[in-house]
C-alpha atoms as a PDB file:
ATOM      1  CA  UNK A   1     182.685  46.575 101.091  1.00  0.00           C
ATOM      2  CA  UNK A   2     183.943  43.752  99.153  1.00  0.00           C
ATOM      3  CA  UNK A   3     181.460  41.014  98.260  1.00  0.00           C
ATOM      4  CA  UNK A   4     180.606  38.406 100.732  1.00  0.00           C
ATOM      5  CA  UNK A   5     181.773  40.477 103.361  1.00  0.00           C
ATOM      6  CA  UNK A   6     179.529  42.252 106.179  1.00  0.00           C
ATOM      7  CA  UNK A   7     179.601  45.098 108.117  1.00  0.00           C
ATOM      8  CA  UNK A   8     178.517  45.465 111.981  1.00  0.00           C
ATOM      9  CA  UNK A   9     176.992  48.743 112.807  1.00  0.00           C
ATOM     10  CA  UNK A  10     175.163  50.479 115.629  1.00  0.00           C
ATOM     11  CA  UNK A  11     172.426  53.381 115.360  1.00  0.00           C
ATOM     12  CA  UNK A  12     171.954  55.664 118.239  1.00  0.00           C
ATOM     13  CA  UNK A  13     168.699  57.168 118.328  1.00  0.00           C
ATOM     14  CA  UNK A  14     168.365  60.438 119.913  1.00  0.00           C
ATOM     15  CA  UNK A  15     165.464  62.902 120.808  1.00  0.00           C
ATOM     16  CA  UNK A  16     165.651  66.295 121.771  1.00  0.00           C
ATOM     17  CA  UNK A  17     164.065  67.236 125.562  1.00  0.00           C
ATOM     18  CA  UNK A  18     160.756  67.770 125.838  1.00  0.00           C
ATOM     19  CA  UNK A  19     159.977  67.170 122.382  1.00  0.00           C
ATOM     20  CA  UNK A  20     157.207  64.044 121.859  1.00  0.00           C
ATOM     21  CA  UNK A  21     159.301  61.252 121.590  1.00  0.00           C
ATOM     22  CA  UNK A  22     160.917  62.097 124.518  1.00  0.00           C
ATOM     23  CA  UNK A  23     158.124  62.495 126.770  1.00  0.00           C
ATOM     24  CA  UNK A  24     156.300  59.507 125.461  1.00  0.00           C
ATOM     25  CA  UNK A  25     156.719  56.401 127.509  1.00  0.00           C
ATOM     26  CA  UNK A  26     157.649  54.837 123.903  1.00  0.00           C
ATOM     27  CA  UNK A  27     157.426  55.912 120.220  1.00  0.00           C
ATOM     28  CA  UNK A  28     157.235  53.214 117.196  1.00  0.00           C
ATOM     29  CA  UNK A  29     159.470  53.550 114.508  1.00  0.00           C
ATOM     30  CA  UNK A  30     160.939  51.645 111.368  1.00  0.00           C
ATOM     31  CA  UNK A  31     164.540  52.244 110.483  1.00  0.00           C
ATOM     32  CA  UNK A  32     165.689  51.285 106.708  1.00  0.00           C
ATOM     33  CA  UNK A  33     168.651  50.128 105.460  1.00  0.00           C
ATOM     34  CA  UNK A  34     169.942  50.497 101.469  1.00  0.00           C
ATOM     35  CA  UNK A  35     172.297  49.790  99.912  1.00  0.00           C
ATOM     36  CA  UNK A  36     173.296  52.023  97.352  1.00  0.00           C
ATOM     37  CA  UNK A  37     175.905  50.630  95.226  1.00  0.00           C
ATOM     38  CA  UNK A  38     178.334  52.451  93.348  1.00  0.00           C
ATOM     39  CA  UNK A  39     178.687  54.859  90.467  1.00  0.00           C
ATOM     40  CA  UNK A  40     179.435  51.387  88.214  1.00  0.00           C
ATOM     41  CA  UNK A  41     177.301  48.826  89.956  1.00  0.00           C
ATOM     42  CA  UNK A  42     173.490  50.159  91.203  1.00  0.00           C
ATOM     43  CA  UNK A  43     172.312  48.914  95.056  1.00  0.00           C
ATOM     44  CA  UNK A  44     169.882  46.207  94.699  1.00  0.00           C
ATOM     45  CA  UNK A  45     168.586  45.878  98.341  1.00  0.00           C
ATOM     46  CA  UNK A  46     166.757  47.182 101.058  1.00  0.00           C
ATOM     47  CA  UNK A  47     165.528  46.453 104.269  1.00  0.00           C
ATOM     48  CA  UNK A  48     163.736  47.176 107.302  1.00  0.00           C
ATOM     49  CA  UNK A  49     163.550  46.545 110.997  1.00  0.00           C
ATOM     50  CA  UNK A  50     160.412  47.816 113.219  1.00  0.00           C
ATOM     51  CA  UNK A  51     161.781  48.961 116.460  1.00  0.00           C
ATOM     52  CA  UNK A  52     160.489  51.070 119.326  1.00  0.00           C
ATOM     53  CA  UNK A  53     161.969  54.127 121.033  1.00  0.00           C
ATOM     54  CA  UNK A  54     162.013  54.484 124.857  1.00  0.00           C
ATOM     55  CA  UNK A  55     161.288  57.614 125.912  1.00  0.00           C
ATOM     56  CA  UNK A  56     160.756  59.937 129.425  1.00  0.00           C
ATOM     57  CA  UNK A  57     158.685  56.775 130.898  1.00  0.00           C
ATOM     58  CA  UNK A  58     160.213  53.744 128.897  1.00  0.00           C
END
């Protein structure tokens, strides 16, 4: 991306049937974002958001 300039993205979360996550009524979880530059500038950030999962019950 070129400076100043954002990008929109979505993240599905998936989990497979039956497995924990799934059958829980929710599961906590962090997802992390970094940016990892290029091969002549290095990433400088990161982030985090704390989310939940709803599972069977949620």
């Amino acid at each position: 991306m070129p400076a100043n300039e954002t990008l929109s993205a979505s993240v599905y979360v998936t989990a497979p049937a039956g497995s924990a996550a799934a059958e829980r009524e929710r599961t906590d979880m962090t997802i992390w974002i970094e940016d990892q530059g290029t091969d002549a500038q290095p990433g400088t950030d990161r982030v985090r958001k704390d989310t939940i999962f709803n599972g069977k019950d949620g």
